[in-house]
PDB file of N, CA and C in Angstrom:
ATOM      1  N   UNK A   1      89.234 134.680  71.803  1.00  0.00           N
ATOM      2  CA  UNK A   1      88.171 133.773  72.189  1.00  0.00           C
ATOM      3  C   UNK A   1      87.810 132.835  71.043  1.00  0.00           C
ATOM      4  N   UNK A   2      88.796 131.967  70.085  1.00  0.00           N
ATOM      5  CA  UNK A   2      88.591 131.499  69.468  1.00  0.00           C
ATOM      6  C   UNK A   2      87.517 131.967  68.177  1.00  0.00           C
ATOM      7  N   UNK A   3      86.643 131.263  67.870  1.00  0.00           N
ATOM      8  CA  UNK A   3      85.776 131.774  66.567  1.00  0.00           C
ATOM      9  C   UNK A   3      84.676 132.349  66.705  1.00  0.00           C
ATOM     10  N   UNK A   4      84.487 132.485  68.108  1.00  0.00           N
ATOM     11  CA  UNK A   4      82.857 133.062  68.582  1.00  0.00           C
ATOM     12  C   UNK A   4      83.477 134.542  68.343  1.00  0.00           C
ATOM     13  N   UNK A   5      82.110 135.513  68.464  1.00  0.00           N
ATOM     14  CA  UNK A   5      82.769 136.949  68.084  1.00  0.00           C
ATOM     15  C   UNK A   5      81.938 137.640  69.626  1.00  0.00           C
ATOM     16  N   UNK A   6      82.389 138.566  70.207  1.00  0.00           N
ATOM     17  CA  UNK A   6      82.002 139.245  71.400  1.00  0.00           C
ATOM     18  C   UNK A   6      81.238 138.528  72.055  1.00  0.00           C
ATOM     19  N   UNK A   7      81.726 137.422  72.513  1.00  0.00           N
ATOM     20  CA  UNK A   7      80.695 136.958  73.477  1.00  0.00           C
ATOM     21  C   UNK A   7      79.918 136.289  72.743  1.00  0.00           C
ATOM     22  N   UNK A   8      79.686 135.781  71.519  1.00  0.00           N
ATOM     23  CA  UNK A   8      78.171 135.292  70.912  1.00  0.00           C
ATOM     24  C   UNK A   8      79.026 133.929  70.292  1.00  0.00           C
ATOM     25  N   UNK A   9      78.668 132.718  70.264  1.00  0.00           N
ATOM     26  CA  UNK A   9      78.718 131.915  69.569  1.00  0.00           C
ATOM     27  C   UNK A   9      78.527 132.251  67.710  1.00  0.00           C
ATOM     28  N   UNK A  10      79.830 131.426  67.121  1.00  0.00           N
ATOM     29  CA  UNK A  10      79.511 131.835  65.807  1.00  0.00           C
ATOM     30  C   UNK A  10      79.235 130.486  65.042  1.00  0.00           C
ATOM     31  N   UNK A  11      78.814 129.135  65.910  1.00  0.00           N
ATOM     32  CA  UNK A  11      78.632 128.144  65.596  1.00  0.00           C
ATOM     33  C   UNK A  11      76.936 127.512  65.237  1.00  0.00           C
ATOM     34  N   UNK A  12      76.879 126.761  64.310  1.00  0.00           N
ATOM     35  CA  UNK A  12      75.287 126.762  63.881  1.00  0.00           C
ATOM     36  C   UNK A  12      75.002 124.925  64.410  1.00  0.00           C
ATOM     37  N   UNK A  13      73.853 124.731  64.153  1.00  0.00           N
ATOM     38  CA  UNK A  13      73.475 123.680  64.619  1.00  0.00           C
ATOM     39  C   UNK A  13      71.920 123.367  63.349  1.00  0.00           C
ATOM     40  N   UNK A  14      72.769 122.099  62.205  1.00  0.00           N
ATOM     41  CA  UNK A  14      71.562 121.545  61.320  1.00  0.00           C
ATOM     42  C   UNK A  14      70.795 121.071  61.976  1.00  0.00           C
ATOM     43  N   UNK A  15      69.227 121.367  62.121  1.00  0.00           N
ATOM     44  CA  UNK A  15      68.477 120.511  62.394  1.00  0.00           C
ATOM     45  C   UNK A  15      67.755 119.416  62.348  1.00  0.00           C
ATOM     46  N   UNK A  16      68.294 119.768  61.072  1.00  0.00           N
ATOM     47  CA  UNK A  16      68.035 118.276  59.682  1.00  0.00           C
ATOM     48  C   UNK A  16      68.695 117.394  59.242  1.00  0.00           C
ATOM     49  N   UNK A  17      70.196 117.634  59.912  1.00  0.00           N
ATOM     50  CA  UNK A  17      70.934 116.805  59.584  1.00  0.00           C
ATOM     51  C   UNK A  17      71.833 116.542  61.088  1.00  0.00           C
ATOM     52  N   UNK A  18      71.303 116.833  62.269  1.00  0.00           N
ATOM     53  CA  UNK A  18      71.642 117.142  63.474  1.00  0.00           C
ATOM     54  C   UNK A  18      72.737 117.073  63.362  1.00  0.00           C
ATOM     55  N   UNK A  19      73.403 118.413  62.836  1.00  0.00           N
ATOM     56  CA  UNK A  19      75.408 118.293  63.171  1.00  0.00           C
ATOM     57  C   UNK A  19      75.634 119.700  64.058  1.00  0.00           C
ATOM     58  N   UNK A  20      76.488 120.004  64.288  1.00  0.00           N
ATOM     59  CA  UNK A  20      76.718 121.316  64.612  1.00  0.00           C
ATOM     60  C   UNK A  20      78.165 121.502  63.495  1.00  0.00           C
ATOM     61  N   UNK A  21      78.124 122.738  62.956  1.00  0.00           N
ATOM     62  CA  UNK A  21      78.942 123.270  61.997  1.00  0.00           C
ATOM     63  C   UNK A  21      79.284 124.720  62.183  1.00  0.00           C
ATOM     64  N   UNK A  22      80.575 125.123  61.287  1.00  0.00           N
ATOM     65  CA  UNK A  22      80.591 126.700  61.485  1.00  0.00           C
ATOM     66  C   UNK A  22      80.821 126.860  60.196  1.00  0.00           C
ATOM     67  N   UNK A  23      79.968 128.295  59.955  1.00  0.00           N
ATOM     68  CA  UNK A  23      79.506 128.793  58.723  1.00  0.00           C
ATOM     69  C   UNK A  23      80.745 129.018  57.998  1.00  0.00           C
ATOM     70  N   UNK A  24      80.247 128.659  56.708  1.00  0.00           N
ATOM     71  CA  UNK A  24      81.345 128.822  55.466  1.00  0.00           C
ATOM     72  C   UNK A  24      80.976 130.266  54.620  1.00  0.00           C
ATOM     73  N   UNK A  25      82.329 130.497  54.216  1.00  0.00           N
ATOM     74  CA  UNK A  25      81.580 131.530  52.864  1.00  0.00           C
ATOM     75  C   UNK A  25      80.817 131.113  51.882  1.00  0.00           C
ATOM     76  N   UNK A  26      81.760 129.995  51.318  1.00  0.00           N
ATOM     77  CA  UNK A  26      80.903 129.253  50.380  1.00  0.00           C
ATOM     78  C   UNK A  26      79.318 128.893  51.088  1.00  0.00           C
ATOM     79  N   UNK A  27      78.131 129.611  50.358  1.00  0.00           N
ATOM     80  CA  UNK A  27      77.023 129.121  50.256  1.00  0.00           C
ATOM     81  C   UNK A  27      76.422 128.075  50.277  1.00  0.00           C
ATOM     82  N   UNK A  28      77.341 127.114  49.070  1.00  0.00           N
ATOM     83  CA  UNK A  28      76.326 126.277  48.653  1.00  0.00           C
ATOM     84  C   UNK A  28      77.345 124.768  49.457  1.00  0.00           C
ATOM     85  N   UNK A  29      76.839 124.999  50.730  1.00  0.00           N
ATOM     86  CA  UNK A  29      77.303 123.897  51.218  1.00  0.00           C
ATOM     87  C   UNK A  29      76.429 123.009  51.448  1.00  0.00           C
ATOM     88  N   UNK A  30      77.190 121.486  51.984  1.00  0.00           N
ATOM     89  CA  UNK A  30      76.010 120.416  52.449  1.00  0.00           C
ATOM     90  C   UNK A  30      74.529 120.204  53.344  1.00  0.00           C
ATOM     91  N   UNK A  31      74.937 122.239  53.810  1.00  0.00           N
ATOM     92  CA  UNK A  31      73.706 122.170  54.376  1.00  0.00           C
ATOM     93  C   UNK A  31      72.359 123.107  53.867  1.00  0.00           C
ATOM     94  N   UNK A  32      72.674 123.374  52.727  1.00  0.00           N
ATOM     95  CA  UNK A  32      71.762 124.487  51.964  1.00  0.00           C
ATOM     96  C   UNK A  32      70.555 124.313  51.998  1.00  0.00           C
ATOM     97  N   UNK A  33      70.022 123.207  52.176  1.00  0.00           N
ATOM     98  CA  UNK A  33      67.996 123.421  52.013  1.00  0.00           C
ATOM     99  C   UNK A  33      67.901 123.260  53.274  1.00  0.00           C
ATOM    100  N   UNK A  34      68.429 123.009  54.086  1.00  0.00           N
ATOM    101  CA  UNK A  34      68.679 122.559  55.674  1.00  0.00           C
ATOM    102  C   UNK A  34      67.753 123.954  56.210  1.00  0.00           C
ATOM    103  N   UNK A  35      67.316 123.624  57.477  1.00  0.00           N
ATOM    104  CA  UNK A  35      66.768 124.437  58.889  1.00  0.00           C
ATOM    105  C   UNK A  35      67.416 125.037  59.991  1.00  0.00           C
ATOM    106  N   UNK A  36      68.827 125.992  59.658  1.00  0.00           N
ATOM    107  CA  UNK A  36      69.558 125.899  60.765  1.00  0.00           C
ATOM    108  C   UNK A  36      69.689 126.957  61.885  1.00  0.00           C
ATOM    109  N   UNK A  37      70.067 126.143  62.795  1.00  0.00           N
ATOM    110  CA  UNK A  37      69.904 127.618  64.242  1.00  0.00           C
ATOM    111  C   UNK A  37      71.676 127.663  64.223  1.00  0.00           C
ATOM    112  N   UNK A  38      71.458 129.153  64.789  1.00  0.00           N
ATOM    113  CA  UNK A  38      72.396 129.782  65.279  1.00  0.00           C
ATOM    114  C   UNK A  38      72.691 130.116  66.844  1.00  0.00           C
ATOM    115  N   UNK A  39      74.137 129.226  67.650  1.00  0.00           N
ATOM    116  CA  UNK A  39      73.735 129.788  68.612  1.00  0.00           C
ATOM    117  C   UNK A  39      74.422 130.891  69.125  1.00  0.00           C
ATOM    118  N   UNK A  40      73.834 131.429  70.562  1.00  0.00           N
ATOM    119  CA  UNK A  40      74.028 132.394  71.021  1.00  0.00           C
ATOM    120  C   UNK A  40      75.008 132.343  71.903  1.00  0.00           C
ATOM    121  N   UNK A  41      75.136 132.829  73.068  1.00  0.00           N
ATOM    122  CA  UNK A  41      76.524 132.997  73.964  1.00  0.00           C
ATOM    123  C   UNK A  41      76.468 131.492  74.754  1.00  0.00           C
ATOM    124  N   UNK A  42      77.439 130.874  74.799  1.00  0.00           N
ATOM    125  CA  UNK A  42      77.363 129.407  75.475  1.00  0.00           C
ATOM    126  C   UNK A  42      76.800 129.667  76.780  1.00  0.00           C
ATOM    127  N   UNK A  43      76.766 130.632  77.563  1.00  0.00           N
ATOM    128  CA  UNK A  43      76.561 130.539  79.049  1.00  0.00           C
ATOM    129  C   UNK A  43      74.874 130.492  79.335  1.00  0.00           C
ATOM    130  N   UNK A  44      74.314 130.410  77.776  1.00  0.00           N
ATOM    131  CA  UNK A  44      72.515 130.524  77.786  1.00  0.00           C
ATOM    132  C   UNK A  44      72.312 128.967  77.885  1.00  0.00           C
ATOM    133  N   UNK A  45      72.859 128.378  77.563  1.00  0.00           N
ATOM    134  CA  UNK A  45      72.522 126.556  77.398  1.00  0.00           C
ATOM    135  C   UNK A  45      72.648 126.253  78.229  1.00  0.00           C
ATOM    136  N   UNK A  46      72.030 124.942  77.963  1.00  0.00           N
ATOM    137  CA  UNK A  46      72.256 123.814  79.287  1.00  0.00           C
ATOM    138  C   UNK A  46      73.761 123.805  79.728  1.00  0.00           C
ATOM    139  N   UNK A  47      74.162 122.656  80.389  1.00  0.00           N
ATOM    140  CA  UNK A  47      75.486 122.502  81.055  1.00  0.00           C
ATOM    141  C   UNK A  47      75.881 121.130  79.993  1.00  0.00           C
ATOM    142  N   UNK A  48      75.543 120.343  79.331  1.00  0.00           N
ATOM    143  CA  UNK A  48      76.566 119.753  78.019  1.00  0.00           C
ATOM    144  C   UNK A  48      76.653 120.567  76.948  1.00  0.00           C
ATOM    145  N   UNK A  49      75.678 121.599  76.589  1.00  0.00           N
ATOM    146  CA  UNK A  49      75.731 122.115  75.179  1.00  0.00           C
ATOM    147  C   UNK A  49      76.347 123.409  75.389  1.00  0.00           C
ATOM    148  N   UNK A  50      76.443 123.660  76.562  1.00  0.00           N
ATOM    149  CA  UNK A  50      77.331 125.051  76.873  1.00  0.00           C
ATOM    150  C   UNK A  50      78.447 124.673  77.037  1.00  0.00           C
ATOM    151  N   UNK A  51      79.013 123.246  77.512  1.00  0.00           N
ATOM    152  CA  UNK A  51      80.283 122.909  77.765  1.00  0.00           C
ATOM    153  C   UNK A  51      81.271 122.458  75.567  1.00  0.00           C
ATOM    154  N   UNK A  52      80.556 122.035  75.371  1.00  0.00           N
ATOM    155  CA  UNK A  52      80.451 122.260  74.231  1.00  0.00           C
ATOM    156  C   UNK A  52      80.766 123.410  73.248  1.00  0.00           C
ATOM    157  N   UNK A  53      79.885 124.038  73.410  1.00  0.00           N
ATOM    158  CA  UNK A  53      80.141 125.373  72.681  1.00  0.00           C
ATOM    159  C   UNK A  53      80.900 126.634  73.245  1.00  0.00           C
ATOM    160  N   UNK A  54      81.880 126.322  74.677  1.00  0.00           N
ATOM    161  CA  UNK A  54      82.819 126.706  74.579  1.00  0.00           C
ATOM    162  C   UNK A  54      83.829 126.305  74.524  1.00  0.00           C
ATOM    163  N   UNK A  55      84.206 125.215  74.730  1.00  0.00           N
ATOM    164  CA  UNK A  55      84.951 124.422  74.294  1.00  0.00           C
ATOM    165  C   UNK A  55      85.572 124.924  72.538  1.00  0.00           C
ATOM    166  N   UNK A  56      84.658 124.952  72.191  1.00  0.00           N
ATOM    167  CA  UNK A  56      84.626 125.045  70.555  1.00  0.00           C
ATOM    168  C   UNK A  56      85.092 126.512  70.076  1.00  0.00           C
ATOM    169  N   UNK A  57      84.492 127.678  70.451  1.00  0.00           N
ATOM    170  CA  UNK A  57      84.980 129.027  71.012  1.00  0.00           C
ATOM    171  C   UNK A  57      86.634 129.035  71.296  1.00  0.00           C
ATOM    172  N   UNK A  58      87.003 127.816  72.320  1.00  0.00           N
ATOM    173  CA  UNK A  58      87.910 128.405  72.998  1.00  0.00           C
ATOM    174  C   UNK A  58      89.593 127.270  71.866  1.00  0.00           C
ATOM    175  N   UNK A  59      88.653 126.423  71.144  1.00  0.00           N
ATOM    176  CA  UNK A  59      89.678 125.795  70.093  1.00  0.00           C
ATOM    177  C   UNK A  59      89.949 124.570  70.840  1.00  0.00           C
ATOM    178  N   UNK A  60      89.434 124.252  71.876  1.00  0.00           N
ATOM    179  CA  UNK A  60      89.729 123.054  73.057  1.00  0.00           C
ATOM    180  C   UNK A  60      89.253 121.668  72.775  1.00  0.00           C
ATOM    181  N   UNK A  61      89.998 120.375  72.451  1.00  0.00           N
ATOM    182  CA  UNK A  61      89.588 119.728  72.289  1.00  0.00           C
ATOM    183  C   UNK A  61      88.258 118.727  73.241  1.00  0.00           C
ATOM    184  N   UNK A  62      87.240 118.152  72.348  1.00  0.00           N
ATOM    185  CA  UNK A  62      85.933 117.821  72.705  1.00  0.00           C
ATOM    186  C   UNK A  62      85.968 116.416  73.070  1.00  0.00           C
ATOM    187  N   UNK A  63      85.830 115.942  74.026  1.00  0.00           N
ATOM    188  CA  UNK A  63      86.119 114.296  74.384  1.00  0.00           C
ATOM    189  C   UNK A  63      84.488 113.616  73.425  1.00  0.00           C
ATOM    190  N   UNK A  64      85.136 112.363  73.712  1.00  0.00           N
ATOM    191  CA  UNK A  64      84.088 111.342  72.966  1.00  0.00           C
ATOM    192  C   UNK A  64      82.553 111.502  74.172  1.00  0.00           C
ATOM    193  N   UNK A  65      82.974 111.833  75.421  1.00  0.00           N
ATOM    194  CA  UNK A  65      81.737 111.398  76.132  1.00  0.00           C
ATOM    195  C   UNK A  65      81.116 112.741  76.298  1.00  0.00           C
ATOM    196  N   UNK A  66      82.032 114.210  75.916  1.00  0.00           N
ATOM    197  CA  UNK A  66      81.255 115.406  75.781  1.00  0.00           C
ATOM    198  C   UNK A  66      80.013 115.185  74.864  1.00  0.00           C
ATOM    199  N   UNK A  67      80.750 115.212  73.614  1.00  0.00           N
ATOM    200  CA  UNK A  67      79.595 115.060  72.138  1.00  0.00           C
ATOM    201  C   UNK A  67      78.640 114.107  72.490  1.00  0.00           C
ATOM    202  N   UNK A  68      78.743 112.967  73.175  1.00  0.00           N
ATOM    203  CA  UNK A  68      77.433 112.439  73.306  1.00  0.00           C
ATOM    204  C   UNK A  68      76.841 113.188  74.282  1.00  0.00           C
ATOM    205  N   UNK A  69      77.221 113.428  75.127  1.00  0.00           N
ATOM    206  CA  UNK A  69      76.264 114.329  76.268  1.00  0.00           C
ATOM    207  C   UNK A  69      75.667 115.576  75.461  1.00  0.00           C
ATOM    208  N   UNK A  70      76.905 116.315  74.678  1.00  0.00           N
ATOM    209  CA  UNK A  70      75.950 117.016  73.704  1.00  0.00           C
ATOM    210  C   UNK A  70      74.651 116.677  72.751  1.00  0.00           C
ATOM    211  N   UNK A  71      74.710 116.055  72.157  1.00  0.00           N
ATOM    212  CA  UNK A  71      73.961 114.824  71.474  1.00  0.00           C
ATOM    213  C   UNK A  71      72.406 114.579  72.239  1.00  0.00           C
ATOM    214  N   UNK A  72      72.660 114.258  73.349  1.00  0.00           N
ATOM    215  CA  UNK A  72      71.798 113.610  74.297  1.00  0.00           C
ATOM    216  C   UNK A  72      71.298 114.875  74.531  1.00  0.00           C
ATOM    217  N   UNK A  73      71.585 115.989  74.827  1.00  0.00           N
ATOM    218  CA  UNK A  73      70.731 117.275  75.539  1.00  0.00           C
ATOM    219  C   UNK A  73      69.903 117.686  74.100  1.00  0.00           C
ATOM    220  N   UNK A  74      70.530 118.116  73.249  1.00  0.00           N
ATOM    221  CA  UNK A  74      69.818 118.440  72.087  1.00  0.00           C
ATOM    222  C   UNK A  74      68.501 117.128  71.959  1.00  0.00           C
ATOM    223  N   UNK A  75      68.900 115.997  72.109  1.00  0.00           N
ATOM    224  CA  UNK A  75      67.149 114.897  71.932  1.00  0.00           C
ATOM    225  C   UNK A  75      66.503 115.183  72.483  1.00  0.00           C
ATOM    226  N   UNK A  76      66.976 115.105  74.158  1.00  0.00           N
ATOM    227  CA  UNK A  76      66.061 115.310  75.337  1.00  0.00           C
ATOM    228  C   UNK A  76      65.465 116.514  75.484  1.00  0.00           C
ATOM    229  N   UNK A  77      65.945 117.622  74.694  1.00  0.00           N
ATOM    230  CA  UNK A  77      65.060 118.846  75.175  1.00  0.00           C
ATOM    231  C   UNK A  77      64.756 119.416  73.585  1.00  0.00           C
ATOM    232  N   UNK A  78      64.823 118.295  72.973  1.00  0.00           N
ATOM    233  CA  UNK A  78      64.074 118.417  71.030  1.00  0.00           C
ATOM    234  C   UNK A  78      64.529 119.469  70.136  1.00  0.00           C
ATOM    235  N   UNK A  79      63.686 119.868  69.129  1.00  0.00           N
ATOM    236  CA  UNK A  79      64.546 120.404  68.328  1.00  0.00           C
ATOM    237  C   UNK A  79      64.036 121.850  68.221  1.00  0.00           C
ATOM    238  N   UNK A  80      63.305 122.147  69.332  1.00  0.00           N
ATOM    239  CA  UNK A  80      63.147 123.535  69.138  1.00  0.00           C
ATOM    240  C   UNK A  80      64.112 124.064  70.070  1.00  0.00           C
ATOM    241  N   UNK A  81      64.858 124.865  69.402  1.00  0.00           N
ATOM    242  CA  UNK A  81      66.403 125.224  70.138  1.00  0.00           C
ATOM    243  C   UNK A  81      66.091 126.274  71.521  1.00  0.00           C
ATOM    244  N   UNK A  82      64.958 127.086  71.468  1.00  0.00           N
ATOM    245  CA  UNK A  82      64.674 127.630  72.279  1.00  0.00           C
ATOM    246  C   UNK A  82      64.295 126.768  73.899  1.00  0.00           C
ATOM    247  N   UNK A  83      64.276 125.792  73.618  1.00  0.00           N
ATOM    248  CA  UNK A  83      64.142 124.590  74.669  1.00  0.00           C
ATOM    249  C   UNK A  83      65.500 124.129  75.246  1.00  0.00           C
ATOM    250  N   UNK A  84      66.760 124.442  74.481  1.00  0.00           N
ATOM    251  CA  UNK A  84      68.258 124.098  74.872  1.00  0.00           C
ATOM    252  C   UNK A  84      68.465 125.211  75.886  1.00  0.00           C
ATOM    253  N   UNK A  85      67.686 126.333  76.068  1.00  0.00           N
ATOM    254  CA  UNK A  85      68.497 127.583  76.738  1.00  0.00           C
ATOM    255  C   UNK A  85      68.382 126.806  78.212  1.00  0.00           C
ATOM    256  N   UNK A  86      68.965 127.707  79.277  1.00  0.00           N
ATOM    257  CA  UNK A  86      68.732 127.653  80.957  1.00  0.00           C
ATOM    258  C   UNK A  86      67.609 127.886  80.791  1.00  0.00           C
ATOM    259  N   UNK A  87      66.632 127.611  81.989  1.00  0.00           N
ATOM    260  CA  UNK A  87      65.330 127.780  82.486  1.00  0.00           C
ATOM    261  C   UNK A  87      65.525 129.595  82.447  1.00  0.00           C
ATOM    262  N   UNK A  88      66.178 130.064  83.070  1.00  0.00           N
ATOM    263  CA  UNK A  88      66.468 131.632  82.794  1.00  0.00           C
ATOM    264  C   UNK A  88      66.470 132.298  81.816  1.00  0.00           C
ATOM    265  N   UNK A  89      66.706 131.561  80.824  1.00  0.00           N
ATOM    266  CA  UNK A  89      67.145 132.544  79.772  1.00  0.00           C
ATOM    267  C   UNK A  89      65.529 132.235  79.081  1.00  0.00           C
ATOM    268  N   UNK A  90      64.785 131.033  78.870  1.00  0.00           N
ATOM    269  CA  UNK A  90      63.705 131.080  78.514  1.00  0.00           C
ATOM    270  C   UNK A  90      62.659 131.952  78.920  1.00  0.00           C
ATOM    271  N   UNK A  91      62.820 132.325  79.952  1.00  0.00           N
ATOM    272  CA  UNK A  91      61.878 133.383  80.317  1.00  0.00           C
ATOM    273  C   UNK A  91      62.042 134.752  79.695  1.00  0.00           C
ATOM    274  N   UNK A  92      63.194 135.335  79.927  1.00  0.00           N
ATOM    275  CA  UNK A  92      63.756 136.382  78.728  1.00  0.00           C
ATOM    276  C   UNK A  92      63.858 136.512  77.307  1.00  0.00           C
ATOM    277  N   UNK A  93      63.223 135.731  76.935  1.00  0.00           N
ATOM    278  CA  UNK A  93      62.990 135.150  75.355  1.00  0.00           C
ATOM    279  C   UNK A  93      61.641 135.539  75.441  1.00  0.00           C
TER     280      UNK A  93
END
């Protein structure tokens, strides 16, 4: 299943520098004073940021009009990541 580990996303998302990245050993990377979330199993997100983050999981290349749709869900539903999940999964939170 590509780089995610059992089911869980192993991909992070700067909030401060709005990228999505996957964690390095090295520490002291470009995102060190940064705010970053970690996400969870793609099937909790919306439908661009889940298409996305398995995509990414699965090593599959990401079209130009995915990432903006990704892009666009992360604005529209801001930067508290707990706001990216399904309406479902927010309640279970």
């Amino acid at each position: 299943m590509g780089r995610g580990t059992s089911g869980s996303s192993a991909w992070l998302y700067c909030l401060d520098c709005k990228m999505i990245d996957y964690p390095q050993e090295d520490k002291s990377t470009m995102h060190g004073d940064c705010k970053i979330y970690r996400f969870g199993r793609a099937s909790q997100y919306v439908p661009p940021i889940r298409l996305v983050l398995m995509k990414l999981d699965q090593d599959v290349e990401i079209s130009q009009t995915e990432l903006i749709l990704f892009k666009l869900a992360i604005a529209l539903h801001g930067d508290d990541p707990k706001d990216w999940l399904q309406p479902k999964e927010r309640i279970a939170k």
